[in-house]
Protein backbone atom coordinates (compact mmCIF):
# COMPACT_ATOMS: atom_id res chain seq x y z
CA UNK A 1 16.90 -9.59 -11.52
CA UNK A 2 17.80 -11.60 -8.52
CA UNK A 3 14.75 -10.39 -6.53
CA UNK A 4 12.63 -10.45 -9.89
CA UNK A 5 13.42 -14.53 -9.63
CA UNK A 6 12.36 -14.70 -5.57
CA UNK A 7 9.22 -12.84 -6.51
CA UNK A 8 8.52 -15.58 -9.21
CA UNK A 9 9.32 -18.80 -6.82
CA UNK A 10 7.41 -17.14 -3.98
CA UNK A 11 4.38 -16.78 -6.65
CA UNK A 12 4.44 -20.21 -7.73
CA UNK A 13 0.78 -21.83 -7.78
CA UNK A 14 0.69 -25.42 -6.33
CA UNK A 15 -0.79 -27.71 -8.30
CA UNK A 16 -4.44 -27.90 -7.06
CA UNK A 17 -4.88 -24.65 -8.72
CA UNK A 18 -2.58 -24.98 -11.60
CA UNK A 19 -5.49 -27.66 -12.45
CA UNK A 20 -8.54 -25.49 -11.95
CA UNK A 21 -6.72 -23.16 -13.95
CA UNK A 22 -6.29 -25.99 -16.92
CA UNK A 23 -10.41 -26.74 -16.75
CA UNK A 24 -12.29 -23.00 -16.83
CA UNK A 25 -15.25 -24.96 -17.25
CA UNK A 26 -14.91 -26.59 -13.44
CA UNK A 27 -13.37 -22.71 -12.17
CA UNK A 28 -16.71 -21.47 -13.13
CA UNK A 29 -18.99 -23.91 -11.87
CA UNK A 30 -17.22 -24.57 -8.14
CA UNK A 31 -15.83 -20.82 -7.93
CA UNK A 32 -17.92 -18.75 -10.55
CA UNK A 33 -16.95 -15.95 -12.55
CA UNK A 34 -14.00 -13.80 -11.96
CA UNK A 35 -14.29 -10.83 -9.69
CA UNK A 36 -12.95 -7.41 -11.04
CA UNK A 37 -13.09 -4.02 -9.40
CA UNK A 38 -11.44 -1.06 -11.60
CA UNK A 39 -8.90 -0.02 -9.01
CA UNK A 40 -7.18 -3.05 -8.89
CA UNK A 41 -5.52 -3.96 -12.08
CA UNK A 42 -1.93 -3.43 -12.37
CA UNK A 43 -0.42 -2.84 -15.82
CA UNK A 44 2.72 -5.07 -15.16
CA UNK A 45 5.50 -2.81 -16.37
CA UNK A 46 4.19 0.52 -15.15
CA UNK A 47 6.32 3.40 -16.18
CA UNK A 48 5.13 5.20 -12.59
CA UNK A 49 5.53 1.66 -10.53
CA UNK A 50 8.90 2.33 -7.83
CA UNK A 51 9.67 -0.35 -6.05
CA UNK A 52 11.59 1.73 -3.76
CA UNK A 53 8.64 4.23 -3.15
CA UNK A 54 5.73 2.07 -1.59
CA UNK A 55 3.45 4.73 -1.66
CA UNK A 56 3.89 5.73 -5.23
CA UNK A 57 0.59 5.56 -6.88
CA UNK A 58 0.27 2.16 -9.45
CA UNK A 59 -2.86 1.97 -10.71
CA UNK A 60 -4.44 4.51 -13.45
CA UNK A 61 -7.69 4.38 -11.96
CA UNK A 62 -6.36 5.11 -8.30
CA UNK A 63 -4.47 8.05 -9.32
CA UNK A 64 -7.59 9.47 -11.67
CA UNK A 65 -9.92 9.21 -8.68
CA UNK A 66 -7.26 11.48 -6.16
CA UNK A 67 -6.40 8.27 -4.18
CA UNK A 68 -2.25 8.07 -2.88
CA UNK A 69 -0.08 5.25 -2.78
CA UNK A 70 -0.67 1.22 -3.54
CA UNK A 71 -4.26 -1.01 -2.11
CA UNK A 72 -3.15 -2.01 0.95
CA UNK A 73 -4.31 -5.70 -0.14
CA UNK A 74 -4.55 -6.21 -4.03
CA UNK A 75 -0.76 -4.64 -4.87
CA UNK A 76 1.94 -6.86 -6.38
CA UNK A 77 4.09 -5.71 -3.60
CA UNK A 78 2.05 -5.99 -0.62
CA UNK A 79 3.54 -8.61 1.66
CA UNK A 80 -0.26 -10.11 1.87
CA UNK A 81 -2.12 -10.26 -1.19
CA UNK A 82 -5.29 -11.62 -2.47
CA UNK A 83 -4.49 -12.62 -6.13
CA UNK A 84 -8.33 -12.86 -7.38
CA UNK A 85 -11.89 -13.62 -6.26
CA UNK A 86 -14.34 -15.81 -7.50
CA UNK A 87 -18.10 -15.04 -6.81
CA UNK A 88 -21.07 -17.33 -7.24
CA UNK A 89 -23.94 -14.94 -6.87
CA UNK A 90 -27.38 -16.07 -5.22
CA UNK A 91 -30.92 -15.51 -6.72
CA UNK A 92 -31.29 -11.99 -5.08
CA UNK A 93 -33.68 -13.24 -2.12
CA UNK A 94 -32.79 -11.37 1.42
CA UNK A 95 -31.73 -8.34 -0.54
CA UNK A 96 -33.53 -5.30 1.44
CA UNK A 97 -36.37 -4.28 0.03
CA UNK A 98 -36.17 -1.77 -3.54
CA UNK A 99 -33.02 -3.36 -4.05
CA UNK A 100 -33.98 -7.01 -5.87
CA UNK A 101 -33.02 -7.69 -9.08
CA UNK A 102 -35.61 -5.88 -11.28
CA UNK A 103 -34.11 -2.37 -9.39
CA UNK A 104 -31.74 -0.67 -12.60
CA UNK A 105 -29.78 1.39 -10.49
CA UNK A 106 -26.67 1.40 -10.11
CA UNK A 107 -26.10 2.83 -6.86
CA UNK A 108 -27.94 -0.38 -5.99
CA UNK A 109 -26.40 -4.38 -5.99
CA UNK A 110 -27.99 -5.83 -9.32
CA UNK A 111 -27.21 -9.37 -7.93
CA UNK A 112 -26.07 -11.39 -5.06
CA UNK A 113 -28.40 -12.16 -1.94
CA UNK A 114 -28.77 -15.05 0.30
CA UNK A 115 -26.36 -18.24 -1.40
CA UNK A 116 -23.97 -15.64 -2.55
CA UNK A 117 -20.02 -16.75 -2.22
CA UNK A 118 -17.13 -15.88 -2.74
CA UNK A 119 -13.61 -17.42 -2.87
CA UNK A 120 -10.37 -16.13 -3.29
CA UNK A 121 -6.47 -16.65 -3.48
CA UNK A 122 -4.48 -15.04 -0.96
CA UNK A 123 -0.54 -15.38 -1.29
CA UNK A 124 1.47 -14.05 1.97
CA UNK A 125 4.63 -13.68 1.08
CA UNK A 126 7.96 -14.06 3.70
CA UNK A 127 7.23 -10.22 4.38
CA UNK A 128 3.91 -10.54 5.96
CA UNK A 129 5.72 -13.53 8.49
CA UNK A 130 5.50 -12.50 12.42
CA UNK A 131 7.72 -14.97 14.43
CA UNK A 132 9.72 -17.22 12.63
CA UNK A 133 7.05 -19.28 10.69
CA UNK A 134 3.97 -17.72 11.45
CA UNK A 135 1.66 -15.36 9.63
CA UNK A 136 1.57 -11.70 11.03
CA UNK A 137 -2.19 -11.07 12.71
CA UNK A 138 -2.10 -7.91 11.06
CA UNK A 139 -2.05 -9.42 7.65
CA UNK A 140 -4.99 -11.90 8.42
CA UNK A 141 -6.98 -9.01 9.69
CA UNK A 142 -6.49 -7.12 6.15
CA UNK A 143 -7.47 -10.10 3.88
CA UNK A 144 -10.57 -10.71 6.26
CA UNK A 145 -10.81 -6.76 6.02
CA UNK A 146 -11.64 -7.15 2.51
CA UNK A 147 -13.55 -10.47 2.57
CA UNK A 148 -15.97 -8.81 4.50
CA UNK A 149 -16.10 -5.47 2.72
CA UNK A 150 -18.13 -7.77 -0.23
């Protein structure tokens, strides 16, 4: 319970984005609309979720699809984390060519292109601290890992 408490202080939003979270309205016109990939929810009180295993599997979808252990990036218990992403998507211009936005398939981006952003909340936690108040290089190169991986 003790740690349970930590985890919740260490989580604590400041209060720029306690207010964007108050107005959805200005969230979706400055940030744009949530970003959600399948194998990154968490149900929060997972029957298979061990705290002391951190490569048990803790997402449905990840375990369906033959992956092992957590997302290196998007788990509640990484020590680096990106909460959520925002994307504003551009008008499809600079996409190669077959892929604009009249293309239906789905192995193909339906959207995005040149104007396209994308903003996101990263929380590093004590854990992913190198010396004594600084942030490990390791975990900076994961979160820009998976900036740039969109």
């Amino acid at each position: 319970q003790q740690q349970q408490q930590q985890q919740q202080q260490q989580m604590e939003e400041p209060e720029w984005l306690r207010s964007y979270r108050q107005n959805p309205e200005l969230l979706a016109q400055e940030w744009g609309e949530p970003l959600v990939v399948e194998e990154w929810p968490q149900p929060e009180n997972d029957e298979d979720d061990d705290d002391d295993n951190p490569r048990s599997t803790t997402t449905p979808y990840r375990a369906k699809h033959g992956w092992k252990g957590r997302d290196l990036i998007h788990d509640r218990h990484a020590p680096v984390r990106i909460l959520e992403y925002y994307v504003n998507y551009g008008d499809g211009t600079g996409l190669p060519a077959g892929m604009d936005n009249d293309n239906n398939s789905e192995d193909l981006p339906q959207r995005g292109g040149l104007g396209t952003t994308l903003t996101g909340i990263v929380h590093f936690t004590p854990r992913a601290e190198s010396h004594k108040g600084y942030c490990h290089g390791g975990s900076m190169c994961s979160v820009l890992d998976d900036v740039i991986g969109w």
